[in-house]
C-alpha atoms as a PDB file:
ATOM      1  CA  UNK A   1       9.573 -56.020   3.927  1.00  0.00           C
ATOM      2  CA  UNK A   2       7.808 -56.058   0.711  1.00  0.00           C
ATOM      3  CA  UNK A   3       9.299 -52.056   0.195  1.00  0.00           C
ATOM      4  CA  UNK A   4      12.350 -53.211   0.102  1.00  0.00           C
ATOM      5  CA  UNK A   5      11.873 -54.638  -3.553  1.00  0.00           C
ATOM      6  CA  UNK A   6      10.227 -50.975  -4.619  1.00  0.00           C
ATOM      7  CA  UNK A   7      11.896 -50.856  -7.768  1.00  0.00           C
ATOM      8  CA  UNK A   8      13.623 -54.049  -8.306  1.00  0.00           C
ATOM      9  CA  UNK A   9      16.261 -55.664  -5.797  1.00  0.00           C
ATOM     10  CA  UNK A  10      18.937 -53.371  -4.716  1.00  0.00           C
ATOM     11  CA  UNK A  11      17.512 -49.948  -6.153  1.00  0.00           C
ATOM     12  CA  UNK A  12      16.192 -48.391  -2.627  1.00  0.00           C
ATOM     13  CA  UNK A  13      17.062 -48.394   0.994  1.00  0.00           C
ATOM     14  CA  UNK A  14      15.010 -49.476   3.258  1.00  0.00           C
ATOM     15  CA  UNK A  15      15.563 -48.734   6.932  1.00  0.00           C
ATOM     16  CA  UNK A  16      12.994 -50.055   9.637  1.00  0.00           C
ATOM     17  CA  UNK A  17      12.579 -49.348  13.066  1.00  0.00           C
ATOM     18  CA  UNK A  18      10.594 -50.845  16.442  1.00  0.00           C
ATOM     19  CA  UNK A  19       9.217 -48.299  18.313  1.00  0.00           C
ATOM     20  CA  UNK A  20      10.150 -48.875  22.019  1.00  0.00           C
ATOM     21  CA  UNK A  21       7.785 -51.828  23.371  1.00  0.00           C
ATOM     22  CA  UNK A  22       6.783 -53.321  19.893  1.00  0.00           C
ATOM     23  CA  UNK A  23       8.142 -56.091  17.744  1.00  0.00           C
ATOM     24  CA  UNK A  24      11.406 -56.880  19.173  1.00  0.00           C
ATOM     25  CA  UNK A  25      12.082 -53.682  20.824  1.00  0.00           C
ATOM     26  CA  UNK A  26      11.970 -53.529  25.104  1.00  0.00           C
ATOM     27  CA  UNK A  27      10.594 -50.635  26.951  1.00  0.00           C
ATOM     28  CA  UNK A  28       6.760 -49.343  27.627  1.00  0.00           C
ATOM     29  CA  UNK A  29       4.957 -47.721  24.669  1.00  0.00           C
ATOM     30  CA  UNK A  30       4.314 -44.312  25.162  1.00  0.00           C
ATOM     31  CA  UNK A  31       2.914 -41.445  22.173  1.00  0.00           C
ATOM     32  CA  UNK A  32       6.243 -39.167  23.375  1.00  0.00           C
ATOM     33  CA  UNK A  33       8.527 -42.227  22.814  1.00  0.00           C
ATOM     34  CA  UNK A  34       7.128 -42.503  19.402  1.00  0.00           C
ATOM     35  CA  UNK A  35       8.839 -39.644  18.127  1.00  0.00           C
ATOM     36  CA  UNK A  36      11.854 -39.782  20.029  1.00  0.00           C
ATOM     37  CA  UNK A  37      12.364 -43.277  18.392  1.00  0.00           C
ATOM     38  CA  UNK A  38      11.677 -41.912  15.225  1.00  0.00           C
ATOM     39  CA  UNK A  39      14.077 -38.694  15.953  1.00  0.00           C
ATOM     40  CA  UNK A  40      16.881 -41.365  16.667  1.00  0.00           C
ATOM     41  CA  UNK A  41      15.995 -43.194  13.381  1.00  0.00           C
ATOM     42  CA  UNK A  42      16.197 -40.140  11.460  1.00  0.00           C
ATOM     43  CA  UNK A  43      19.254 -38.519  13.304  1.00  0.00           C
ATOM     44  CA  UNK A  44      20.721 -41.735  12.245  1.00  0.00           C
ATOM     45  CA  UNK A  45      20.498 -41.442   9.174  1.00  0.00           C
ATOM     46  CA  UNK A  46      21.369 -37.928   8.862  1.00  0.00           C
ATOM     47  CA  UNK A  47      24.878 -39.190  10.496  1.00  0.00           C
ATOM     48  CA  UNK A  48      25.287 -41.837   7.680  1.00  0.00           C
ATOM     49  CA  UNK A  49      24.797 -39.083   4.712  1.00  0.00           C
ATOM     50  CA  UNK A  50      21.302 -39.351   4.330  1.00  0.00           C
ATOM     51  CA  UNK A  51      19.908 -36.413   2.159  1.00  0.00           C
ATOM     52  CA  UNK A  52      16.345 -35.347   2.945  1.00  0.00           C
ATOM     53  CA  UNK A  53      15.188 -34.653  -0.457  1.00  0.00           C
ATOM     54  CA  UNK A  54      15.771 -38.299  -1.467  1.00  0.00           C
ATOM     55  CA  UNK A  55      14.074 -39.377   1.543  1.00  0.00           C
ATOM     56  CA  UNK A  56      10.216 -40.869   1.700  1.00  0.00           C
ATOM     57  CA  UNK A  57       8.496 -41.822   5.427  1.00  0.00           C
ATOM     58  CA  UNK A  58       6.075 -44.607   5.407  1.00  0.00           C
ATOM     59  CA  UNK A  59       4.017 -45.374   8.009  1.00  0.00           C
ATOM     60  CA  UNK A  60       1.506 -48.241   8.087  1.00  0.00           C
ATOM     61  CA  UNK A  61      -1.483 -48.215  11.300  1.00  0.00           C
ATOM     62  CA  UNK A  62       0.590 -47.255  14.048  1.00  0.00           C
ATOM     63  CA  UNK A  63       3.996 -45.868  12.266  1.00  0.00           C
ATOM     64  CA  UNK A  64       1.726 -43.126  10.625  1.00  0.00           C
ATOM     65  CA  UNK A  65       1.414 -41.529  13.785  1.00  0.00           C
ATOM     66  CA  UNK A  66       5.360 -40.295  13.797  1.00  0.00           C
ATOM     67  CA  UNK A  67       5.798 -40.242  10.364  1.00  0.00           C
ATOM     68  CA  UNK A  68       2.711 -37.342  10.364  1.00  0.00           C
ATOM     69  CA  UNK A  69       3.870 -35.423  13.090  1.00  0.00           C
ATOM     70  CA  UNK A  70       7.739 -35.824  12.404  1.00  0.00           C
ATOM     71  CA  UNK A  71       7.242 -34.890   8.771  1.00  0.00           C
ATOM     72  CA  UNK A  72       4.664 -31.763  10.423  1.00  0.00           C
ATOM     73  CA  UNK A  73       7.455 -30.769  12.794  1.00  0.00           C
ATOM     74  CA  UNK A  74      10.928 -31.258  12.029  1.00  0.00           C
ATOM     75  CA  UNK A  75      12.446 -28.526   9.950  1.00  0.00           C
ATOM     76  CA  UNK A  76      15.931 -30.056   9.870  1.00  0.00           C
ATOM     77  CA  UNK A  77      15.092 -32.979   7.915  1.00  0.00           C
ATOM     78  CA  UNK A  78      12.033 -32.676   5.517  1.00  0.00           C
ATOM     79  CA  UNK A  79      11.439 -35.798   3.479  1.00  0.00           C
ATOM     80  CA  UNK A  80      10.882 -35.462  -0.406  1.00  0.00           C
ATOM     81  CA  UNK A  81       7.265 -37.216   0.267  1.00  0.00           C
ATOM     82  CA  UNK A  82       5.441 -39.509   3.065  1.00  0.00           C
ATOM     83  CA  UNK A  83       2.965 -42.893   2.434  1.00  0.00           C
ATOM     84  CA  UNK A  84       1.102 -43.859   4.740  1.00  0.00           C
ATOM     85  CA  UNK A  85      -1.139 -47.133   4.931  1.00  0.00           C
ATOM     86  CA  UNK A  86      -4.114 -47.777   7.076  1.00  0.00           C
ATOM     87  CA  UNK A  87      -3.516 -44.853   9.227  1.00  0.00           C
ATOM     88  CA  UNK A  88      -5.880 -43.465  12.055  1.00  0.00           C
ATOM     89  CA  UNK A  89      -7.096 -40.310  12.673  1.00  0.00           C
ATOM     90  CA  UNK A  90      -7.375 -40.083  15.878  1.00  0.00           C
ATOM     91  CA  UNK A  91      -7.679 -42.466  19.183  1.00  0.00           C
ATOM     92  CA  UNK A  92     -10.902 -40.899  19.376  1.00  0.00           C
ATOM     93  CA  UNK A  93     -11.971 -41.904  15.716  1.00  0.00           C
ATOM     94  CA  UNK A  94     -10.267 -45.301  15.759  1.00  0.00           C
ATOM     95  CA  UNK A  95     -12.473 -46.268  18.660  1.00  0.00           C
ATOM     96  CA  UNK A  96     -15.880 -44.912  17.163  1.00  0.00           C
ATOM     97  CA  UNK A  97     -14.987 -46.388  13.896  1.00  0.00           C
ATOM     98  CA  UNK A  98     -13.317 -49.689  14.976  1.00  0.00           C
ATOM     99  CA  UNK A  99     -15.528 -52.713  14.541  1.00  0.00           C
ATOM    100  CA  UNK A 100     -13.399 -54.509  17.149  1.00  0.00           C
ATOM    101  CA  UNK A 101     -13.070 -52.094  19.989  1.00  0.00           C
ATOM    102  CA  UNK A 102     -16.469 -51.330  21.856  1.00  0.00           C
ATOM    103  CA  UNK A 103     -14.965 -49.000  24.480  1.00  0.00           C
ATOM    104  CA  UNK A 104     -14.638 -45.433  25.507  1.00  0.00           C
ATOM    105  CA  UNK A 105     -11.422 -43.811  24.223  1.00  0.00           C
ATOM    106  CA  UNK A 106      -9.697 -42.894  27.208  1.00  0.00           C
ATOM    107  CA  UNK A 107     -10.091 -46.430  28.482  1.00  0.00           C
ATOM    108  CA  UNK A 108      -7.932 -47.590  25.484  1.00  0.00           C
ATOM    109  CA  UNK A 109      -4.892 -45.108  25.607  1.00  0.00           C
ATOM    110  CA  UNK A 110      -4.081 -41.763  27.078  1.00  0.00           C
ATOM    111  CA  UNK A 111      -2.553 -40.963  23.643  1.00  0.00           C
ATOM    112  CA  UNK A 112      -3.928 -37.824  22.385  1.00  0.00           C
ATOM    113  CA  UNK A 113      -2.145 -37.508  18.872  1.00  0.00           C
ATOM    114  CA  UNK A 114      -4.428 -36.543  16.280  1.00  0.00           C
ATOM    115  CA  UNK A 115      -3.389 -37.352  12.818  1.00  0.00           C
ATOM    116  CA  UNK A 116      -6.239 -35.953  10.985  1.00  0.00           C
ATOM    117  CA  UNK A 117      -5.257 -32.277  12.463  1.00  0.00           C
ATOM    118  CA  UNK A 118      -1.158 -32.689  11.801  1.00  0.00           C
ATOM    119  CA  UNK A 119      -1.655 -33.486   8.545  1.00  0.00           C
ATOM    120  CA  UNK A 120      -2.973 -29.585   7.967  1.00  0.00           C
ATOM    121  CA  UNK A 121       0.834 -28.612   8.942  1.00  0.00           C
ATOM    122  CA  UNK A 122       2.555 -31.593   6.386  1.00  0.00           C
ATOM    123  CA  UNK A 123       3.989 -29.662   3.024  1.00  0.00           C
ATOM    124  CA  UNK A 124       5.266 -32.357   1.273  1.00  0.00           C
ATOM    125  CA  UNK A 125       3.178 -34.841  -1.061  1.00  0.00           C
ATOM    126  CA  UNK A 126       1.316 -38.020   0.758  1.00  0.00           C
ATOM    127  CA  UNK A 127       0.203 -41.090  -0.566  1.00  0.00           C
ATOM    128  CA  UNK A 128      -2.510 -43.369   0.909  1.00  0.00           C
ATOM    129  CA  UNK A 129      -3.772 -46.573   1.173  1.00  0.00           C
ATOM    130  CA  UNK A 130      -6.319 -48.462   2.823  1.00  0.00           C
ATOM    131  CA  UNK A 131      -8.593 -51.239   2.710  1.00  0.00           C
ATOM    132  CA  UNK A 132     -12.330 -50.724   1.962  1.00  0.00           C
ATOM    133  CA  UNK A 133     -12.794 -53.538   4.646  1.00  0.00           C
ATOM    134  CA  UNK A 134     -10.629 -52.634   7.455  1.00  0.00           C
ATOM    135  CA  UNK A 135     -12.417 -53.525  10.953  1.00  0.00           C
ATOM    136  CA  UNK A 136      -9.887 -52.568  12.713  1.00  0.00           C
ATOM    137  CA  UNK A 137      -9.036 -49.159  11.801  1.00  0.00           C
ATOM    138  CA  UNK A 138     -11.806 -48.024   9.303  1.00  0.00           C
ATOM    139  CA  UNK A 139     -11.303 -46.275   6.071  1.00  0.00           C
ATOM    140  CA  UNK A 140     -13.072 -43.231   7.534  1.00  0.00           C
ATOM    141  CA  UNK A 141     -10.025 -42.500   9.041  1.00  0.00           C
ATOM    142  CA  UNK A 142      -8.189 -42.137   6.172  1.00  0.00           C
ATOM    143  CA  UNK A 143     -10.821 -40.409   4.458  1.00  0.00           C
ATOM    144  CA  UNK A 144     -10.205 -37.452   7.158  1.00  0.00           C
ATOM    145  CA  UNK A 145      -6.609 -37.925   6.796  1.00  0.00           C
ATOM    146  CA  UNK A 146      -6.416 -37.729   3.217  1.00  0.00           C
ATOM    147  CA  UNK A 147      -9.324 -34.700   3.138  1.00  0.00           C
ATOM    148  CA  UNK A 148      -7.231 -32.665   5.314  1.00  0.00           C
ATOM    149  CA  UNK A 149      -4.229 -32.638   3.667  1.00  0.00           C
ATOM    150  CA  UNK A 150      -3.925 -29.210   1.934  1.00  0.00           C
ATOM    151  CA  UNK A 151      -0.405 -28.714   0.893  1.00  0.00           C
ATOM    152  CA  UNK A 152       0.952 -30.712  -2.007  1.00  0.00           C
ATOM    153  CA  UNK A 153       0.148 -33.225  -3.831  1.00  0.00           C
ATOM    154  CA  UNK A 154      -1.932 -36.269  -2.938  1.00  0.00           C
ATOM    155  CA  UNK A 155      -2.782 -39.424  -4.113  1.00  0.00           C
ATOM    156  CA  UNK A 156      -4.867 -42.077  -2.921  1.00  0.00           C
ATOM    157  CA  UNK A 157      -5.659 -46.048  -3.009  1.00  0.00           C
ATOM    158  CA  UNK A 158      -8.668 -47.509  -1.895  1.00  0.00           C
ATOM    159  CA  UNK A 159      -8.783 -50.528  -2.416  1.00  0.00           C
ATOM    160  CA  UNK A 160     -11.672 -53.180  -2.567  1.00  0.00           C
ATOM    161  CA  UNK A 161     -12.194 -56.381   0.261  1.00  0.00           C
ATOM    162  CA  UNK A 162      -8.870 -55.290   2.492  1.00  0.00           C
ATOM    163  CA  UNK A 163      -8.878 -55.814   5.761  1.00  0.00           C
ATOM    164  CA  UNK A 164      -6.089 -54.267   8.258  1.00  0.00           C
ATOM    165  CA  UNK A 165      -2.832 -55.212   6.347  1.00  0.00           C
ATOM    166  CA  UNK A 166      -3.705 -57.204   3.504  1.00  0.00           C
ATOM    167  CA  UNK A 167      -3.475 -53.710   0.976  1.00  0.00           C
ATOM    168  CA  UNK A 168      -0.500 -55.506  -0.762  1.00  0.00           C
ATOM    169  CA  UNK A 169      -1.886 -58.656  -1.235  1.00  0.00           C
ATOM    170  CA  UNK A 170      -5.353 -57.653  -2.261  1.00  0.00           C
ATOM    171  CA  UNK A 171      -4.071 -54.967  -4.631  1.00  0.00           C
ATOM    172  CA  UNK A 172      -1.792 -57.793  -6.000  1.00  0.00           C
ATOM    173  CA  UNK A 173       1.630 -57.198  -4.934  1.00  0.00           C
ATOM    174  CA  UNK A 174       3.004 -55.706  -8.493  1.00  0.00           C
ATOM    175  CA  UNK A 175       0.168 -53.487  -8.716  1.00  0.00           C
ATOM    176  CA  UNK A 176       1.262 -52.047  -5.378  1.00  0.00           C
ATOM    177  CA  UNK A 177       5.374 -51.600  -5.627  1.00  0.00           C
ATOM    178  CA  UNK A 178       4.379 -50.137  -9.023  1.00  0.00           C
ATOM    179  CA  UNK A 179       2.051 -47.451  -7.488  1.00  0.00           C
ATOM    180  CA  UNK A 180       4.570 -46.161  -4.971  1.00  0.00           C
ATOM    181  CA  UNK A 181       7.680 -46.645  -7.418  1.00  0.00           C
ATOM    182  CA  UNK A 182       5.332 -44.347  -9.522  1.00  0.00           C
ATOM    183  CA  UNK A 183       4.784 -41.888  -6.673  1.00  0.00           C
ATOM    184  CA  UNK A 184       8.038 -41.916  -5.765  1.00  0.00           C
ATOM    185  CA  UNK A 185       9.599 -41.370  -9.450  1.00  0.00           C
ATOM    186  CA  UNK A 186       7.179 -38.229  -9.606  1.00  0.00           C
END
């Protein structure tokens, strides 16, 4: 992961996960095995001597989905600040707003998260980014994201002729690690 190099080599931990039935990870997808995934993750690290005021959640598309409602709802372990990257608002949104889904939303999922609410109950500081050109999950949702975060700090990245994952590289990978080792040092 290009995070892992926030910083210089050696200077932050990364830890990564696969949410049950993606990447390498076996099992069926489902919006409540999201979060227990991401409670296991955390729990995890909270058994290894993790602190929660030196940690940071980042979710990219998908992964901003727990890292929203975990950071929303679990009092035990509050992290110090959350990124997110390309995140969607809402299944709903994503599929009105997606360039390269033409169907109704409850054809595509039965997930009913809905980011763009949550992030009204997250306290601690977010970062965002997202590309200008992203067909596949449009800055719009973002933009409701980002506009309905009330409580803390917030700073955001827009950045020009990204598509769906290609932030880093179109924002130059320096620019990038320097941007969140920025947010993170603040």
């Amino acid at each position: 992961s290009v995070l892992a190099n926030v910083g210089g080599k050696n200077n932050y931990g990364v830890f990564m996960i696969d949410y049950r039935g993606f990447g390498m990870s076996e099992g069926s997808s489902t919006e409540r095995g999201l979060y227990e995934d991401t409670d296991a993750a955390i729990n995890w690290l909270k058994d290894q001597g993790a602190v929660a005021s030196k940690t940071y959640y980042y979710g990219f598309s998908l992964g901003a989905i727990p890292t929203i409602n975990r950071a929303a709802e679990r009092t035990d372990f509050k992290p110090r600040k959350i990124m997110l990257e390309s995140p969607l608002a809402s299944v709903e949104n994503l599929v009105h707003t997606s360039t390269l889904i033409n169907v109704a939303p409850n054809f595509v999922t039965t997930l009913e998260f809905n980011n763009a609410e949550k992030i009204k109950e997250v306290s601690c500081p977010v970062l965002w980014f997202h590309g200008k050109e992203d067909t596949y999950i449009a800055i719009q949702n973002g933009e409701l994201i980002y506009s309905n975060h009330q409580q803390g700090e917030k700073v955001a990245y827009r950045v020009d002729g990204a598509d769906h994952s290609e932030v880093p590289w179109k924002m130059g990978i320096e620019p990038y690690l320097a941007n969140i080792l920025n947010y993170m040092r603040q």
